[in-house]
PDB file of N, CA and C in Angstrom:
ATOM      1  N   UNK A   1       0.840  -1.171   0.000  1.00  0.00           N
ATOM      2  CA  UNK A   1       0.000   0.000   0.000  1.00  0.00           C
ATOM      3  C   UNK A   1       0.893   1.244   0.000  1.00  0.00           C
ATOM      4  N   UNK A   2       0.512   1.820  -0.715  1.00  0.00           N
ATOM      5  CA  UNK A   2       1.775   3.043  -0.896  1.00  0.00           C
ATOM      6  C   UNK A   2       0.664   4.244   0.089  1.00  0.00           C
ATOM      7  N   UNK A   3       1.649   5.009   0.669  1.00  0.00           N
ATOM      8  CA  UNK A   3       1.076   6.017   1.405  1.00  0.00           C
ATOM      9  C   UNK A   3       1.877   7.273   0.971  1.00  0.00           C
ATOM     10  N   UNK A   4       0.943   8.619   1.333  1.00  0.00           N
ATOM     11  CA  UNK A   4       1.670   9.824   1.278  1.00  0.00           C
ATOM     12  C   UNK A   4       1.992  10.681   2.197  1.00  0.00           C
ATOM     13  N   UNK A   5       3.039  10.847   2.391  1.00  0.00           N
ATOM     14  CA  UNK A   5       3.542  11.925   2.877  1.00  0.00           C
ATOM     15  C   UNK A   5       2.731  12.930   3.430  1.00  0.00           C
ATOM     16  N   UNK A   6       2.481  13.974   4.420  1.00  0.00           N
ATOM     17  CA  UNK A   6       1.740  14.762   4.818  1.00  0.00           C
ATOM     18  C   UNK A   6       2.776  16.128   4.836  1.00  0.00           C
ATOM     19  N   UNK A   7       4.264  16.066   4.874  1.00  0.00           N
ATOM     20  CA  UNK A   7       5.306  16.755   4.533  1.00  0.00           C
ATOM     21  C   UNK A   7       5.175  17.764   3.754  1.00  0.00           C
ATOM     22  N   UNK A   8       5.634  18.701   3.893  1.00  0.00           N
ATOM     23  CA  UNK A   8       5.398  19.826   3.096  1.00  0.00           C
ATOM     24  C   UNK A   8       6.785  19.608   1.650  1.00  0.00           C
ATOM     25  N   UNK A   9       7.127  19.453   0.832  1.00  0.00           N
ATOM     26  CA  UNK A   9       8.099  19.288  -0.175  1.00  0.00           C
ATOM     27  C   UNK A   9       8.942  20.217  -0.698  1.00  0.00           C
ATOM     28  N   UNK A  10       8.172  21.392  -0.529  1.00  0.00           N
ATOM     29  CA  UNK A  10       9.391  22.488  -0.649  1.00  0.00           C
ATOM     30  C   UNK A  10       9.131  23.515   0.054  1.00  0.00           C
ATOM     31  N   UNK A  11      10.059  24.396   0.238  1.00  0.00           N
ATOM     32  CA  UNK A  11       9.383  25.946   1.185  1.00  0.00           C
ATOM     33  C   UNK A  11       8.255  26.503   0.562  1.00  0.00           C
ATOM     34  N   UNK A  12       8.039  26.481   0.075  1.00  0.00           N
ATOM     35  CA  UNK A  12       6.555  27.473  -0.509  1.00  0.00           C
ATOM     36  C   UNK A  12       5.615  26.748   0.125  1.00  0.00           C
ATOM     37  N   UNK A  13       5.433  25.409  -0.014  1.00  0.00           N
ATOM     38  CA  UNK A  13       4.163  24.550   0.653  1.00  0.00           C
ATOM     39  C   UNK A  13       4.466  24.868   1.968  1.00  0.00           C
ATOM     40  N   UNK A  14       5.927  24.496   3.065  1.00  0.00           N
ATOM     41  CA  UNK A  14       5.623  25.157   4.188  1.00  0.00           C
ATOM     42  C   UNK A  14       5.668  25.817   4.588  1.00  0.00           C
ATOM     43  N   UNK A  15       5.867  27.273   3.929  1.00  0.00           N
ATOM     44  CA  UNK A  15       5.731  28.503   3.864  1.00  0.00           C
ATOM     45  C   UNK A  15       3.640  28.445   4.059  1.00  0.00           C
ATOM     46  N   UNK A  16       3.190  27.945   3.470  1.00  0.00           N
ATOM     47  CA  UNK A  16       2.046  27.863   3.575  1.00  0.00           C
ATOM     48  C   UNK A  16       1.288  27.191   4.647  1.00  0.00           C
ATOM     49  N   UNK A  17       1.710  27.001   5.061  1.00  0.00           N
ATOM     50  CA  UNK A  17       1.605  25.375   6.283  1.00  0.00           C
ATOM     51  C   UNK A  17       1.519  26.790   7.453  1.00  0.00           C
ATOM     52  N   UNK A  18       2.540  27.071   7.604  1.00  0.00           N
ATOM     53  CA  UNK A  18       2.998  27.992   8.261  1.00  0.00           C
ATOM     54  C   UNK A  18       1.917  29.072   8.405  1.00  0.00           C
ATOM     55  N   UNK A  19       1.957  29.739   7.283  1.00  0.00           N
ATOM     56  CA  UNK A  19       0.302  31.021   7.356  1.00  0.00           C
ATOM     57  C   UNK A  19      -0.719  30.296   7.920  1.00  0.00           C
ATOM     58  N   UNK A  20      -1.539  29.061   7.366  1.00  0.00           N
ATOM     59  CA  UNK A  20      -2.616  28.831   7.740  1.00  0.00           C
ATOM     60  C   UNK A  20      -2.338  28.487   9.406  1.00  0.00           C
ATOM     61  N   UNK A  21      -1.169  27.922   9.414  1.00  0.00           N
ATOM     62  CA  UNK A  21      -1.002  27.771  11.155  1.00  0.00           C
ATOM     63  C   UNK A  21      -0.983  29.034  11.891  1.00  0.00           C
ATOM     64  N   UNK A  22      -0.825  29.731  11.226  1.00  0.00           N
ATOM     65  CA  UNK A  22      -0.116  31.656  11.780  1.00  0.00           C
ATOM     66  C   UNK A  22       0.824  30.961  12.984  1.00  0.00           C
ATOM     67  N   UNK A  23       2.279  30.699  12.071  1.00  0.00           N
ATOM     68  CA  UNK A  23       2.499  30.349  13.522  1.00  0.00           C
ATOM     69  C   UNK A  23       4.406  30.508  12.335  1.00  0.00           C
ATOM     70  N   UNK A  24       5.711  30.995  12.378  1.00  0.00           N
ATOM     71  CA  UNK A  24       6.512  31.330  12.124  1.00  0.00           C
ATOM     72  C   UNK A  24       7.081  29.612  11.312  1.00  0.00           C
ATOM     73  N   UNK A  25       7.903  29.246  10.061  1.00  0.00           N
ATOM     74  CA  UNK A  25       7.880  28.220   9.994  1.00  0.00           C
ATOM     75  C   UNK A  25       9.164  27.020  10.491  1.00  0.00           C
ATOM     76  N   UNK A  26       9.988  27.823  11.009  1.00  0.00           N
ATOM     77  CA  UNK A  26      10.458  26.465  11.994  1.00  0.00           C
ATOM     78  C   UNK A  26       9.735  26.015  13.591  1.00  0.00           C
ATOM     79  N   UNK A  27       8.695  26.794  13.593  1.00  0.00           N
ATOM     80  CA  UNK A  27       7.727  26.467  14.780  1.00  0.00           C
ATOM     81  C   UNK A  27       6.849  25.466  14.190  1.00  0.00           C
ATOM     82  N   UNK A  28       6.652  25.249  12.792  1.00  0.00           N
ATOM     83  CA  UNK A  28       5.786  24.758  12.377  1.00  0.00           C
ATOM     84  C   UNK A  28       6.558  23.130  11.963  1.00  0.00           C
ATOM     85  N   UNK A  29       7.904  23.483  11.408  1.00  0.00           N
ATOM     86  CA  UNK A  29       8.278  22.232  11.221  1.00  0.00           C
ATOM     87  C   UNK A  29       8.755  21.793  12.747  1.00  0.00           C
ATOM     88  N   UNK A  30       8.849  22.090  13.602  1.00  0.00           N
ATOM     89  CA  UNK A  30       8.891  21.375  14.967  1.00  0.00           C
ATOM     90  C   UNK A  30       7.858  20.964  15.531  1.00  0.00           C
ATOM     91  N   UNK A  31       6.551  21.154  14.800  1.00  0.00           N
ATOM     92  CA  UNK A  31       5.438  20.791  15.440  1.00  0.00           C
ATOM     93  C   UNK A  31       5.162  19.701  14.394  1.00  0.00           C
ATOM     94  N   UNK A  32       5.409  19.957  13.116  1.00  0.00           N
ATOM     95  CA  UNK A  32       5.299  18.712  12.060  1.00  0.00           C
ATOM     96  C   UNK A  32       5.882  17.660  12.720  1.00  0.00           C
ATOM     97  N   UNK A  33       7.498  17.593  12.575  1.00  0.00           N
ATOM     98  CA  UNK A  33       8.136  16.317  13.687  1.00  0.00           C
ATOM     99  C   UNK A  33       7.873  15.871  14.873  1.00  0.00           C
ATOM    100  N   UNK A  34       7.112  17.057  15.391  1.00  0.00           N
ATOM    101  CA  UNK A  34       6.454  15.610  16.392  1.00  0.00           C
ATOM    102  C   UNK A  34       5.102  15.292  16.375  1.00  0.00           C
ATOM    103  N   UNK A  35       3.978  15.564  15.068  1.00  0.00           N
ATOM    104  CA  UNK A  35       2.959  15.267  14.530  1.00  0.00           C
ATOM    105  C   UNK A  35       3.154  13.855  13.982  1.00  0.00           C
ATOM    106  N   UNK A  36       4.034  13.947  13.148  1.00  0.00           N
ATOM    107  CA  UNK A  36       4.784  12.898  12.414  1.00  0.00           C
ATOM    108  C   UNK A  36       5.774  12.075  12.399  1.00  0.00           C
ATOM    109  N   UNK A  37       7.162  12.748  12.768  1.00  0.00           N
ATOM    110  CA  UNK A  37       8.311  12.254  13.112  1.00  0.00           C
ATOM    111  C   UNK A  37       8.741  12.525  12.525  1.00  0.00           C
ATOM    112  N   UNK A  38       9.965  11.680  11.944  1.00  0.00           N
ATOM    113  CA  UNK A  38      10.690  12.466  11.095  1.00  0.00           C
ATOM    114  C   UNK A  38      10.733  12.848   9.773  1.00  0.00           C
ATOM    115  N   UNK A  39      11.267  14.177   9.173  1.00  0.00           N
ATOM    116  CA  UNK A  39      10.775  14.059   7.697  1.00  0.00           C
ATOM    117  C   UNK A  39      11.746  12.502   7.236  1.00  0.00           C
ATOM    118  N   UNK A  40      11.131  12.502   6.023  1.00  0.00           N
ATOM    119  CA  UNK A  40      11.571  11.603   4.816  1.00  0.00           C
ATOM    120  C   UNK A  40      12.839  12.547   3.981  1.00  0.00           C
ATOM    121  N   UNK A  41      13.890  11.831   4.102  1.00  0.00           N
ATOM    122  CA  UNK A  41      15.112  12.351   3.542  1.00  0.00           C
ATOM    123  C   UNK A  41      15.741  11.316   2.072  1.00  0.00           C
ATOM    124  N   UNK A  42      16.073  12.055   1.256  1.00  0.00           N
ATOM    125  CA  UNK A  42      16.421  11.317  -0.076  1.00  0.00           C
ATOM    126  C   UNK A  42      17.403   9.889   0.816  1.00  0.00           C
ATOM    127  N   UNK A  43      18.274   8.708   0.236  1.00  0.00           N
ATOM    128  CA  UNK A  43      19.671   8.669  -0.044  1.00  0.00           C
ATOM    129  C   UNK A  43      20.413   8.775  -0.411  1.00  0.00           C
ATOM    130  N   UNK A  44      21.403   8.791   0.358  1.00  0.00           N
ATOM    131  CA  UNK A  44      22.461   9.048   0.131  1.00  0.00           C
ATOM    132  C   UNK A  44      23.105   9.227  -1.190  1.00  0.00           C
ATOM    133  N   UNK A  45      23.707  10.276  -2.059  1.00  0.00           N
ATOM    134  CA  UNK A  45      24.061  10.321  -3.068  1.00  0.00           C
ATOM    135  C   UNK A  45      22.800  10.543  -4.686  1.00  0.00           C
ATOM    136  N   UNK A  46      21.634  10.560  -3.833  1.00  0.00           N
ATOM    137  CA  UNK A  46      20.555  10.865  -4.676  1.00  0.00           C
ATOM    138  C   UNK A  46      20.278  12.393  -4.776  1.00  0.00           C
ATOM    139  N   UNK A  47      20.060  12.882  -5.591  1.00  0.00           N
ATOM    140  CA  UNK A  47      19.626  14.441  -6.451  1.00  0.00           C
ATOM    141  C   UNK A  47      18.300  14.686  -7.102  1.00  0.00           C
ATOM    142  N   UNK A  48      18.146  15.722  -6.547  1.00  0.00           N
ATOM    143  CA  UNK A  48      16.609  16.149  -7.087  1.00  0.00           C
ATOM    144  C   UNK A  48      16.459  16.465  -8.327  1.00  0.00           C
ATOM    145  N   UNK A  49      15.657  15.331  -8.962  1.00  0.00           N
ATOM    146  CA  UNK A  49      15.434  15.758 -10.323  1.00  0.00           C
ATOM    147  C   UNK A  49      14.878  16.756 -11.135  1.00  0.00           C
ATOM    148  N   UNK A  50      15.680  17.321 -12.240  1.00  0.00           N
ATOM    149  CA  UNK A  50      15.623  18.512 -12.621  1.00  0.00           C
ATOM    150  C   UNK A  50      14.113  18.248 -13.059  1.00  0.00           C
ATOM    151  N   UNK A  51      13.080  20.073 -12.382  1.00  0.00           N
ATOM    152  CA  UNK A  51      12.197  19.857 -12.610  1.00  0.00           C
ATOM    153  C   UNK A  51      10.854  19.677 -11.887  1.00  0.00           C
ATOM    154  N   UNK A  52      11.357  19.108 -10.743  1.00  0.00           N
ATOM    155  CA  UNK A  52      10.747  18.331  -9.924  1.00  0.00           C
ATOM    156  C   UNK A  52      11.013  18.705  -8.327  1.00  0.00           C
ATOM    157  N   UNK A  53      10.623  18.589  -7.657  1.00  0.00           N
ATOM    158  CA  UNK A  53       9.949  19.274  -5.939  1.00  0.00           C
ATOM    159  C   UNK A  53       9.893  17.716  -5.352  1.00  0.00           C
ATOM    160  N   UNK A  54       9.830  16.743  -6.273  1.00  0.00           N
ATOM    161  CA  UNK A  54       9.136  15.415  -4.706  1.00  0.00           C
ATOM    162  C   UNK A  54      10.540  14.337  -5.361  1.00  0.00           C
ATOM    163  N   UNK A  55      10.734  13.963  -6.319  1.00  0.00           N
ATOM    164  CA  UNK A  55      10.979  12.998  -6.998  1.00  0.00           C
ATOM    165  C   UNK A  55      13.108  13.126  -7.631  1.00  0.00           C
ATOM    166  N   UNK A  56      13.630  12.225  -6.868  1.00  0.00           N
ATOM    167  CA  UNK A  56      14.974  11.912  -6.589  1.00  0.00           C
ATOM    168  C   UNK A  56      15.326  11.227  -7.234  1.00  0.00           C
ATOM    169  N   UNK A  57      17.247  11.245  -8.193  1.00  0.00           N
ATOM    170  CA  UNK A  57      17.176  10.430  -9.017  1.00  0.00           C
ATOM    171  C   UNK A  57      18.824   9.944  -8.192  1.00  0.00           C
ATOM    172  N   UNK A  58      19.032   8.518  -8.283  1.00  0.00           N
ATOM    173  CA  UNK A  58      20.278   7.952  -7.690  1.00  0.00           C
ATOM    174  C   UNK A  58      21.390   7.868  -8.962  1.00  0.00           C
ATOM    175  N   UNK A  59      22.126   7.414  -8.560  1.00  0.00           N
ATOM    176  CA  UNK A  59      22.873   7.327  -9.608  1.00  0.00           C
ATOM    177  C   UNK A  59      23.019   5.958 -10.966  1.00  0.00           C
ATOM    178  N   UNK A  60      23.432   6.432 -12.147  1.00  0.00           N
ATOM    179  CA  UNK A  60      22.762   5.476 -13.214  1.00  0.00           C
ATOM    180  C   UNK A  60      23.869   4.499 -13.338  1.00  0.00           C
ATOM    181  N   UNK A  61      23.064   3.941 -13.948  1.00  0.00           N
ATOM    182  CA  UNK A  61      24.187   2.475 -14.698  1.00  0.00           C
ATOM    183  C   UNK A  61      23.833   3.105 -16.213  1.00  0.00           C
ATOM    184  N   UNK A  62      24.615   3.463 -16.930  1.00  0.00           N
ATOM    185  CA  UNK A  62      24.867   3.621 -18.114  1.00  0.00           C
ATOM    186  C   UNK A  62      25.502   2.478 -18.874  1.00  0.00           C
ATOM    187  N   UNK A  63      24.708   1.771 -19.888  1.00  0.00           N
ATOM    188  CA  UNK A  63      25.365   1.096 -20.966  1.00  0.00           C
ATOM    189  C   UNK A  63      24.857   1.519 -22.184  1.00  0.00           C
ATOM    190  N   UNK A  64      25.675   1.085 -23.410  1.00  0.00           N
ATOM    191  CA  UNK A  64      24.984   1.409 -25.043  1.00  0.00           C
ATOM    192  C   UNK A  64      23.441   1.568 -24.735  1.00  0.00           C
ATOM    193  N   UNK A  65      23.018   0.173 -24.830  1.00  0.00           N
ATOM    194  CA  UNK A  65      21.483   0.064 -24.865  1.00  0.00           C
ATOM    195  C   UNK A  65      20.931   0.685 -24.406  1.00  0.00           C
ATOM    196  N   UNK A  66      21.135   1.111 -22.751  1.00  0.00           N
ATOM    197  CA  UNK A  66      19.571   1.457 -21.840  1.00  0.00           C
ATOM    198  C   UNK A  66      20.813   2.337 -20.488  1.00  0.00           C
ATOM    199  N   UNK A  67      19.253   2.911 -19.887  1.00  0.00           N
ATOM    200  CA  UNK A  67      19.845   3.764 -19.050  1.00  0.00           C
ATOM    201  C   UNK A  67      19.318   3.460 -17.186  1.00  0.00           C
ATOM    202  N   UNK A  68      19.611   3.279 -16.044  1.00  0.00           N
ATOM    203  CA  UNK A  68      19.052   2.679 -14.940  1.00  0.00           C
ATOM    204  C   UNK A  68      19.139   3.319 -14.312  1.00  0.00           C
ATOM    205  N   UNK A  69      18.332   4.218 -13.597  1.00  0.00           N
ATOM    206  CA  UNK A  69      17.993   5.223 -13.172  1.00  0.00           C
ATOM    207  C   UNK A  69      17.214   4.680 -11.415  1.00  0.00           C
ATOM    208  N   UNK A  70      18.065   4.640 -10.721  1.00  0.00           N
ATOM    209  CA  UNK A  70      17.062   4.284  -9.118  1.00  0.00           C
ATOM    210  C   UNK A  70      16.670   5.608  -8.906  1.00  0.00           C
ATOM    211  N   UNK A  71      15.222   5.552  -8.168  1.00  0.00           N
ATOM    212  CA  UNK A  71      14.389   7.146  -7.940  1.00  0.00           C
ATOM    213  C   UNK A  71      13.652   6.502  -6.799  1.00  0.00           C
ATOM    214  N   UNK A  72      13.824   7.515  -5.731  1.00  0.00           N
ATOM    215  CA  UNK A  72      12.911   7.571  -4.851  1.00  0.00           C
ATOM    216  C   UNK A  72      11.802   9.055  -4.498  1.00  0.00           C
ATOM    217  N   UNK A  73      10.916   8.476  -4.418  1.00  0.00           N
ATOM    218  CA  UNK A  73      10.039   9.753  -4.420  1.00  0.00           C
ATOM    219  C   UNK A  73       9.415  10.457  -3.245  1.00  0.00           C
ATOM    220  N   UNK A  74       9.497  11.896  -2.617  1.00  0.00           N
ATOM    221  CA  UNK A  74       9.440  12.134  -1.343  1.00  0.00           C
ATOM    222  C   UNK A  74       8.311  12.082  -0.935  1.00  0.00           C
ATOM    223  N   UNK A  75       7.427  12.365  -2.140  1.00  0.00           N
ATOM    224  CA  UNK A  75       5.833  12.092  -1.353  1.00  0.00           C
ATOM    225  C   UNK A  75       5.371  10.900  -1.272  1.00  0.00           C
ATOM    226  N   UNK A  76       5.722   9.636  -1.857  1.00  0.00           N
ATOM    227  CA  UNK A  76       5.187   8.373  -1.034  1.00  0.00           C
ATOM    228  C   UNK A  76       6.667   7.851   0.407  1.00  0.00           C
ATOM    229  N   UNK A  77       7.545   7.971   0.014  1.00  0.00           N
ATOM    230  CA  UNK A  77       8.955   7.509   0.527  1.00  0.00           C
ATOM    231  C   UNK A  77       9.019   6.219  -0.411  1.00  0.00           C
ATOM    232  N   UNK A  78       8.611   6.248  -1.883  1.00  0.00           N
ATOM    233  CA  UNK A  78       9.240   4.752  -2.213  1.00  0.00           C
ATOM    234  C   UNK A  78       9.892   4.728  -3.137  1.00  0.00           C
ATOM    235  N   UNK A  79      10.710   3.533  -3.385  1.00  0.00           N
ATOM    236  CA  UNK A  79      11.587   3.401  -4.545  1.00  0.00           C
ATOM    237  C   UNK A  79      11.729   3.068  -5.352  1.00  0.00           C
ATOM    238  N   UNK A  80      12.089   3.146  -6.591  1.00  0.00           N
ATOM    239  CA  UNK A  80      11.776   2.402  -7.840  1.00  0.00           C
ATOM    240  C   UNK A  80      13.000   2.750  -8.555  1.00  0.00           C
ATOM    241  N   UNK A  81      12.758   1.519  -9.898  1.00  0.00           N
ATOM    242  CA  UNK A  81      14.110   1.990 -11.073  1.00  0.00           C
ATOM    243  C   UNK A  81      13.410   1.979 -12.835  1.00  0.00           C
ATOM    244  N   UNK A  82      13.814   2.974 -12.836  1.00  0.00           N
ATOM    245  CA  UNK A  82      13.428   3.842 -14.048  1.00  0.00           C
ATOM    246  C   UNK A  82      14.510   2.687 -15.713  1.00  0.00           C
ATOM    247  N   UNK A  83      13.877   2.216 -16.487  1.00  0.00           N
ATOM    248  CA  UNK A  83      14.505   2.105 -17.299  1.00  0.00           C
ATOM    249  C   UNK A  83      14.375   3.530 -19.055  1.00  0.00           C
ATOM    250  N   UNK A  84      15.128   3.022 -19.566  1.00  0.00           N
ATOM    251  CA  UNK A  84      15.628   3.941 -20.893  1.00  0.00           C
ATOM    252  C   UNK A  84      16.279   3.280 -21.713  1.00  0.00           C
ATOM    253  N   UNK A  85      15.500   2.950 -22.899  1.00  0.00           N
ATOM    254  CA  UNK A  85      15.991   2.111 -23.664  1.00  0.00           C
ATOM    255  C   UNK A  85      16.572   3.020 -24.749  1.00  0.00           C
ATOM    256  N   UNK A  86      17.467   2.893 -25.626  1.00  0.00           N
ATOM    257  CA  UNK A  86      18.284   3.445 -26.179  1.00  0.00           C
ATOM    258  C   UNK A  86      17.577   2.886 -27.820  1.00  0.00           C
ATOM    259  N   UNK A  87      17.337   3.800 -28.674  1.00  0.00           N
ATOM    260  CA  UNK A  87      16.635   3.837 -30.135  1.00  0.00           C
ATOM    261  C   UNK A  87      14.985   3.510 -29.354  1.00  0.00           C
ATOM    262  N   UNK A  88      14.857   2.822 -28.608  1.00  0.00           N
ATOM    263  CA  UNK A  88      13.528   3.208 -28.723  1.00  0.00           C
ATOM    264  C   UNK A  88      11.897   4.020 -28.450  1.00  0.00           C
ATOM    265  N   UNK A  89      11.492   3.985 -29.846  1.00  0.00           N
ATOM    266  CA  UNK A  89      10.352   5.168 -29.350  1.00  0.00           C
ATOM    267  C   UNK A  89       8.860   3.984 -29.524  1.00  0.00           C
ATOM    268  N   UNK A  90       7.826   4.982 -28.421  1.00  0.00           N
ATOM    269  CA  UNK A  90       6.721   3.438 -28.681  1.00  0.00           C
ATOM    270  C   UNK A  90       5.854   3.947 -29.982  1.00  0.00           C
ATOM    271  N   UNK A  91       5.042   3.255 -30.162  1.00  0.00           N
ATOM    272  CA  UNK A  91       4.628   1.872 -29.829  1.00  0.00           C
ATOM    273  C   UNK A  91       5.336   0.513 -29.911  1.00  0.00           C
ATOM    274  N   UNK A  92       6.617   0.781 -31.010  1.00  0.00           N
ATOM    275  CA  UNK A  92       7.668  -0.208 -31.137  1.00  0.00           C
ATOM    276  C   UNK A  92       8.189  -0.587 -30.085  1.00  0.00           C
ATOM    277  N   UNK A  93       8.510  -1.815 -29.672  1.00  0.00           N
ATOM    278  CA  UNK A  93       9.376  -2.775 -28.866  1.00  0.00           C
ATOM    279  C   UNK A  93      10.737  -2.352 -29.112  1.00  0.00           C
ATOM    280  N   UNK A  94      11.061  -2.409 -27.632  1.00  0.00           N
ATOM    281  CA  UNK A  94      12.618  -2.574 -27.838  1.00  0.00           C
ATOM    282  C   UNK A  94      13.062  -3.789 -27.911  1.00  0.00           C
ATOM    283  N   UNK A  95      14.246  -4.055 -29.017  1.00  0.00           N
ATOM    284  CA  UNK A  95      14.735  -5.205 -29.306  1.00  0.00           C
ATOM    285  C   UNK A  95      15.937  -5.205 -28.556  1.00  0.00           C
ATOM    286  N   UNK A  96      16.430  -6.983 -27.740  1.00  0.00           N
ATOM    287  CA  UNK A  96      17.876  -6.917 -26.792  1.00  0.00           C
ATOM    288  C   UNK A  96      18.075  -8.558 -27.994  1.00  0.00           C
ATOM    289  N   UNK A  97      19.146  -8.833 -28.032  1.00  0.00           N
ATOM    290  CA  UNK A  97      19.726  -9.810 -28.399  1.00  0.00           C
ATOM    291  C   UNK A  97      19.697 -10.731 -27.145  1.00  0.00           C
ATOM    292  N   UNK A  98      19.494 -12.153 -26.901  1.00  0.00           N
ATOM    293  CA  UNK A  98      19.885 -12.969 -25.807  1.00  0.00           C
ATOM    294  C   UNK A  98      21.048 -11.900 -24.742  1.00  0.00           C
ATOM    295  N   UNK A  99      22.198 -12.037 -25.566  1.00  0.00           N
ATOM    296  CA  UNK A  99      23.246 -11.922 -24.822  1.00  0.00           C
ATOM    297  C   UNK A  99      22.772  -9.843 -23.834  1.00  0.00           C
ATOM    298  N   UNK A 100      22.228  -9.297 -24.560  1.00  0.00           N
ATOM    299  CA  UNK A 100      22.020  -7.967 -24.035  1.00  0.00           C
ATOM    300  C   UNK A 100      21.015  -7.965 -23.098  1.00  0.00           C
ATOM    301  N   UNK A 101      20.432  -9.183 -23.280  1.00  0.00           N
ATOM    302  CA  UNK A 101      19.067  -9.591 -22.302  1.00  0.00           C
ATOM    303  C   UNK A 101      19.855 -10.117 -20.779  1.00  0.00           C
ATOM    304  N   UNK A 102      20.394 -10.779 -21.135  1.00  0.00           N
ATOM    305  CA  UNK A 102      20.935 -11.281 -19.839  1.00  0.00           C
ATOM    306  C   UNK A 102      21.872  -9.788 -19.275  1.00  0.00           C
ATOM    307  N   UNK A 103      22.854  -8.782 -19.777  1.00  0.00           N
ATOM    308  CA  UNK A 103      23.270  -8.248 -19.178  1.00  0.00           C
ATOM    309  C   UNK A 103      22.653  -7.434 -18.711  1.00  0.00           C
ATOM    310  N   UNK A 104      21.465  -6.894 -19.234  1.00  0.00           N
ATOM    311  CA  UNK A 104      20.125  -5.794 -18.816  1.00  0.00           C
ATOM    312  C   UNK A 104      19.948  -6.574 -17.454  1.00  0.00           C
ATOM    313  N   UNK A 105      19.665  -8.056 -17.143  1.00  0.00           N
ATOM    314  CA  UNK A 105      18.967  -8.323 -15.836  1.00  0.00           C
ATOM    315  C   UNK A 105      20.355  -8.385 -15.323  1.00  0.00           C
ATOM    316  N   UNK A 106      21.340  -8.759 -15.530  1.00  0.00           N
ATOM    317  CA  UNK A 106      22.794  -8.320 -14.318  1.00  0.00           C
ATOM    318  C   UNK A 106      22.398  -6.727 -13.889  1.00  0.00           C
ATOM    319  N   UNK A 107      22.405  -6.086 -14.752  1.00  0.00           N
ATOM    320  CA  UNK A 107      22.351  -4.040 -14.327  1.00  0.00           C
ATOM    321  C   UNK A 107      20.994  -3.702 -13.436  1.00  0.00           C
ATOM    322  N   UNK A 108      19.869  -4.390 -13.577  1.00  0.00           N
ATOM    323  CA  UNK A 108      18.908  -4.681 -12.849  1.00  0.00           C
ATOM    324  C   UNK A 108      18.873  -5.199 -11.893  1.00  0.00           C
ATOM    325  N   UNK A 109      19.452  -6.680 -11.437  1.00  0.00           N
ATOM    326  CA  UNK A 109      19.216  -7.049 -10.479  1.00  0.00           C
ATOM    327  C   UNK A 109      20.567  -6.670  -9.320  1.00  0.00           C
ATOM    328  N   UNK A 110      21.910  -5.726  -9.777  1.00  0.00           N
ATOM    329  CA  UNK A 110      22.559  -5.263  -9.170  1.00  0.00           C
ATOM    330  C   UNK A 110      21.732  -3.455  -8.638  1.00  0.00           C
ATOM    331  N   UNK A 111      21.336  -3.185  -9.238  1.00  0.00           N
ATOM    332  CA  UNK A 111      20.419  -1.859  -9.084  1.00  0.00           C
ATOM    333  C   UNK A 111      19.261  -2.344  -7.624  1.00  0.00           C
ATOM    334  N   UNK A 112      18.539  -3.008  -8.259  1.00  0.00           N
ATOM    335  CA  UNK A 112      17.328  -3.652  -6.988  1.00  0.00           C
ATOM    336  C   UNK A 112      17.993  -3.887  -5.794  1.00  0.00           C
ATOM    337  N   UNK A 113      19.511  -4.572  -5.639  1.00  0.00           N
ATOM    338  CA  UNK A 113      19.943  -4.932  -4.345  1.00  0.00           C
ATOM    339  C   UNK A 113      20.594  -3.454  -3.660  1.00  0.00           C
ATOM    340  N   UNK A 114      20.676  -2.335  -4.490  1.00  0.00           N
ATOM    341  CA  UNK A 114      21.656  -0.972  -4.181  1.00  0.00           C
ATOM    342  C   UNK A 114      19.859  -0.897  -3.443  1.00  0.00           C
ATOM    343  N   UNK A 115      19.228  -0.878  -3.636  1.00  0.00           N
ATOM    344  CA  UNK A 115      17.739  -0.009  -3.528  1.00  0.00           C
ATOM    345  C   UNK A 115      17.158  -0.783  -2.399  1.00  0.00           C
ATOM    346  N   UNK A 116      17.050  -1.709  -2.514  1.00  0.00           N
ATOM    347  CA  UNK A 116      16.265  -2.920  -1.427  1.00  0.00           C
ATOM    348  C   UNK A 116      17.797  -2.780   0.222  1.00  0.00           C
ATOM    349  N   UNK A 117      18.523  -2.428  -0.433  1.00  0.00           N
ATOM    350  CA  UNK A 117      19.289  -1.950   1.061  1.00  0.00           C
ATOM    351  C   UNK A 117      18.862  -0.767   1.773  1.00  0.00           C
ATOM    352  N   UNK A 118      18.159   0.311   0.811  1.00  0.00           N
ATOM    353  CA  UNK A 118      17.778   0.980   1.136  1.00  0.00           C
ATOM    354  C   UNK A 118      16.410   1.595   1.707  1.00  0.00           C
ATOM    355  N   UNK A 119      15.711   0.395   1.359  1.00  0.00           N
ATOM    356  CA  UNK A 119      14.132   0.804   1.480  1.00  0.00           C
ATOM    357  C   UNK A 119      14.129   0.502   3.299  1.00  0.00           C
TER     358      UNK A 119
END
């Protein structure tokens, strides 16, 4: 069951948090943490994706073919891995040869164990 966050995601939201509380906003995020506990913090070595206010990108596995992208996102706290296949656009299939098939699930299933340490 994925849940959300009640966290405010960037200063403007608790900048807002804050007015409707009328209340200054590190009074407000000290009252959040102990409403809630603690915020939800990226990991380690993850960057906010350009663009984006909730949603964190880790670092990639780059090969020819495809691109592996671990992302965790601040408004549920969960994690996932982003693939990018290289030539392809849809509705077309991307095509892997056996041998590119098997190294796609090596880059995958080394990605899932970086991530599943982390969840």
């Amino acid at each position: 069951m994925t849940q959300i966050t009640p966290w405010p995601a960037t200063l403007l939201e608790l900048a807002k948090i804050a007015k409707q509380r009328e209340e200054r906003p590190t009074a407000t995020l000290a009252a959040l943490e102990t409403e809630l506990g603690p915020c939800p913090m990226p990991p380690e070595g993850y960057t906010l994706a350009p663009g984006s206010s909730t949603r964190w990108v880790g670092p990639e596995t780059t090969n020819r073919g495809w691109i592996i992208t671990p992302v965790w996102d601040f408004t549920t706290n969960s994690h996932s891995i982003e693939v990018w296949m290289a030539g392809h656009q849809p509705p077309s299939y991307a095509s892997l040869s056996p041998a590119d098939a098997l190294e796609l699930v090596a880059d995958l299933a080394a990605a899932a164990r970086v991530i599943a340490a982390l969840a």
